[in-house]
Protein backbone atom coordinates (compact mmCIF):
# COMPACT_ATOMS: atom_id res chain seq x y z
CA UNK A 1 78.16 85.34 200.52
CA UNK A 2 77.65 82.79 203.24
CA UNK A 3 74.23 81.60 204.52
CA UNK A 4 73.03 83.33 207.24
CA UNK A 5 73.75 80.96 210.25
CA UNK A 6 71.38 81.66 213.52
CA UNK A 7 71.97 81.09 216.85
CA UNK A 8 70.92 79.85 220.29
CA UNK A 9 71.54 81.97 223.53
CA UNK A 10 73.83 78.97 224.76
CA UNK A 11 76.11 78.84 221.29
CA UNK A 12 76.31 82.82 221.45
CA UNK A 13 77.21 82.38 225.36
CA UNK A 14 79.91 80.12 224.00
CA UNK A 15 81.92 82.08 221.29
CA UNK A 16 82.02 85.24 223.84
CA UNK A 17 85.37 84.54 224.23
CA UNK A 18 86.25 84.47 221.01
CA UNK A 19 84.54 87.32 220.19
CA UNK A 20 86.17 89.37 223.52
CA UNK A 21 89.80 88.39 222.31
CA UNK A 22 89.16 89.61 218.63
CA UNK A 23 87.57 93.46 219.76
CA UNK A 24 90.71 93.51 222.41
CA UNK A 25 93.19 92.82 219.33
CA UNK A 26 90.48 95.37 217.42
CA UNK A 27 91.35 97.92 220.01
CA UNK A 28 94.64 97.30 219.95
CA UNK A 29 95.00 97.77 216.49
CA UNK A 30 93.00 101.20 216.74
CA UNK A 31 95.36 102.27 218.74
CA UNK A 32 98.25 101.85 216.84
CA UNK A 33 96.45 102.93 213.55
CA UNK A 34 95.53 106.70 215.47
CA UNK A 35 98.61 107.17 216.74
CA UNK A 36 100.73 106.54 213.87
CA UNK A 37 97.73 108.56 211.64
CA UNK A 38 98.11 111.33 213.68
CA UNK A 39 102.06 111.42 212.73
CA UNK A 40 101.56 111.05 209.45
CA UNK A 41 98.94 113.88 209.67
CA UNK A 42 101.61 115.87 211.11
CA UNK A 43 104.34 115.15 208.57
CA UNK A 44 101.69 116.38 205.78
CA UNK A 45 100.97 119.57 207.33
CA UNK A 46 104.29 120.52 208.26
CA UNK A 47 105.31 119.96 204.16
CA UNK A 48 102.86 121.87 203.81
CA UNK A 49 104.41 124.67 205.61
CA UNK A 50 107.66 123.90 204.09
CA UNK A 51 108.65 123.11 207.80
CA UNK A 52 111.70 120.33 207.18
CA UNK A 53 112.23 118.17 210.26
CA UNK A 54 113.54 114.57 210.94
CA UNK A 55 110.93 112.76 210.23
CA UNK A 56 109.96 108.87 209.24
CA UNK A 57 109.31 108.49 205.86
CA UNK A 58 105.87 109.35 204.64
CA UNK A 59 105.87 106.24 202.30
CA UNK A 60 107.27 104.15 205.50
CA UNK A 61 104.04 105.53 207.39
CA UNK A 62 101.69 104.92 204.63
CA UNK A 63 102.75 101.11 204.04
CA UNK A 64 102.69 100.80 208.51
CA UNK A 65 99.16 102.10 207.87
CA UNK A 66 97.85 100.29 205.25
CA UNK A 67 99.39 96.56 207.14
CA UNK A 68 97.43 97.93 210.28
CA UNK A 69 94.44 97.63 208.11
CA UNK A 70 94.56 94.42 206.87
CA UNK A 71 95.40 93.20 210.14
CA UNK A 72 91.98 94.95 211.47
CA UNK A 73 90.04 93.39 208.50
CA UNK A 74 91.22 89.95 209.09
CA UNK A 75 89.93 90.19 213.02
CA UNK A 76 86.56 91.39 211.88
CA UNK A 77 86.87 88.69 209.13
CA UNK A 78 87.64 86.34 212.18
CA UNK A 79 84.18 87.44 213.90
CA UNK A 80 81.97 87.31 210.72
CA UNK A 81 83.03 83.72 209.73
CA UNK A 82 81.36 82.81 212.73
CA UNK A 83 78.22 84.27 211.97
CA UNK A 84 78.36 87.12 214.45
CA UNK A 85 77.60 91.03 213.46
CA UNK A 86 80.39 93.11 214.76
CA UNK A 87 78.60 96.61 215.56
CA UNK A 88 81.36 98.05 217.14
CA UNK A 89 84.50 98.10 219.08
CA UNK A 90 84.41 101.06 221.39
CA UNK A 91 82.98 99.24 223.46
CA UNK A 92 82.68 95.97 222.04
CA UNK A 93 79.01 95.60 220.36
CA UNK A 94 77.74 92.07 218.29
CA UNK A 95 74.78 91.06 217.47
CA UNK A 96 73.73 87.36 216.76
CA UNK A 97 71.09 86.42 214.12
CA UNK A 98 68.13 84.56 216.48
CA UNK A 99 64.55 83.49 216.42
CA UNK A 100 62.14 84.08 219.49
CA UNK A 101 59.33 81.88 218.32
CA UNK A 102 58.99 82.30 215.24
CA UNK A 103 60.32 85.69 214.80
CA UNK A 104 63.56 86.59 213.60
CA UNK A 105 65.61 88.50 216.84
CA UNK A 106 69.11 89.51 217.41
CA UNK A 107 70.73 88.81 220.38
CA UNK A 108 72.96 91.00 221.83
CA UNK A 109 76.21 91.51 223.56
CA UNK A 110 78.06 94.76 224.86
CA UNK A 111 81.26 94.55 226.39
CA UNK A 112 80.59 94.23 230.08
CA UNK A 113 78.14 91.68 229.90
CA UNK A 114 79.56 88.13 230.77
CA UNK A 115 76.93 86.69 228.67
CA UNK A 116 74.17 87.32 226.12
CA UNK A 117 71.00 89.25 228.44
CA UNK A 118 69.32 91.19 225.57
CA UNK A 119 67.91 90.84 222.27
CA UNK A 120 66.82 93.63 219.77
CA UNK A 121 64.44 93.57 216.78
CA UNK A 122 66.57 93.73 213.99
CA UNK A 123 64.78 96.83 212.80
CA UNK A 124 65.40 98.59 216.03
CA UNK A 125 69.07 98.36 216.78
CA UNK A 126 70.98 98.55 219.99
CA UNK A 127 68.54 101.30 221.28
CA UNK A 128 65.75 98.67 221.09
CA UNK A 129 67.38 96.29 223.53
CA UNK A 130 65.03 94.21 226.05
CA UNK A 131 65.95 91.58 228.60
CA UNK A 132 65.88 88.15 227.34
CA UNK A 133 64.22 86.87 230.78
């Protein structure tokens, strides 16, 4: 388990990008997980029907699916190194540990936002957002 690392505004500002190109490749990678889910989906219920069609392999499907999750872990790996919370990709949601004074805040970014506006108690969650300024 790493230390927690916190953060100021200006070094959250600053690995934005980093954490914008990691949800797109997230996103990405959703994408291709659903749709090739939903053909595997497909395949099981027609063998379950005993319907035989040309299909790709189940097993092919399974190892395509499993590869598009490891390649989804190691992006979310990729944000969490730096410290960052990944909330969520759809849209875009992270949360950086923070102090205001002497209390511990999160600051956080939604996709959108070109930088880091709001902060949230870390009791309250994204509903509890307030402006920074």
């Amino acid at each position: 388990m790493m230390a927690k690392k916190y953060f100021t505004v200006e070094q959250a500002d600053r690995l934005l990008p980093i954490v914008k190109e990691e949800i797109n490749e997230l996103k990405i990678i959703q994408k291709e997980f659903d749709d090739k889910w939903s053909v595997y989906h497909q395949i099981q219920e027609e063998k379950k029907q005993n319907v035989q069609t040309e299909t790709p392999s189940v097993f092919k499907l399974e190892c395509e699916l499993e590869f598009i999750e490891l390649q989804a872990q190691l992006h979310v790996s990729n944000i969490q190194k730096t410290g960052a919370q990944l909330k969520g990709i759809e849209p875009g949601l992270v949360d950086f540990p923070s102090f205001k004074g002497k209390k511990e805040i999160l600051l956080c970014w939604r996709e959108g936002e070109d930088k880091i506006q709001f902060y949230h108690d870390p009791k309250e969650g994204f509903a509890g957002r307030k402006p920074l300024y």
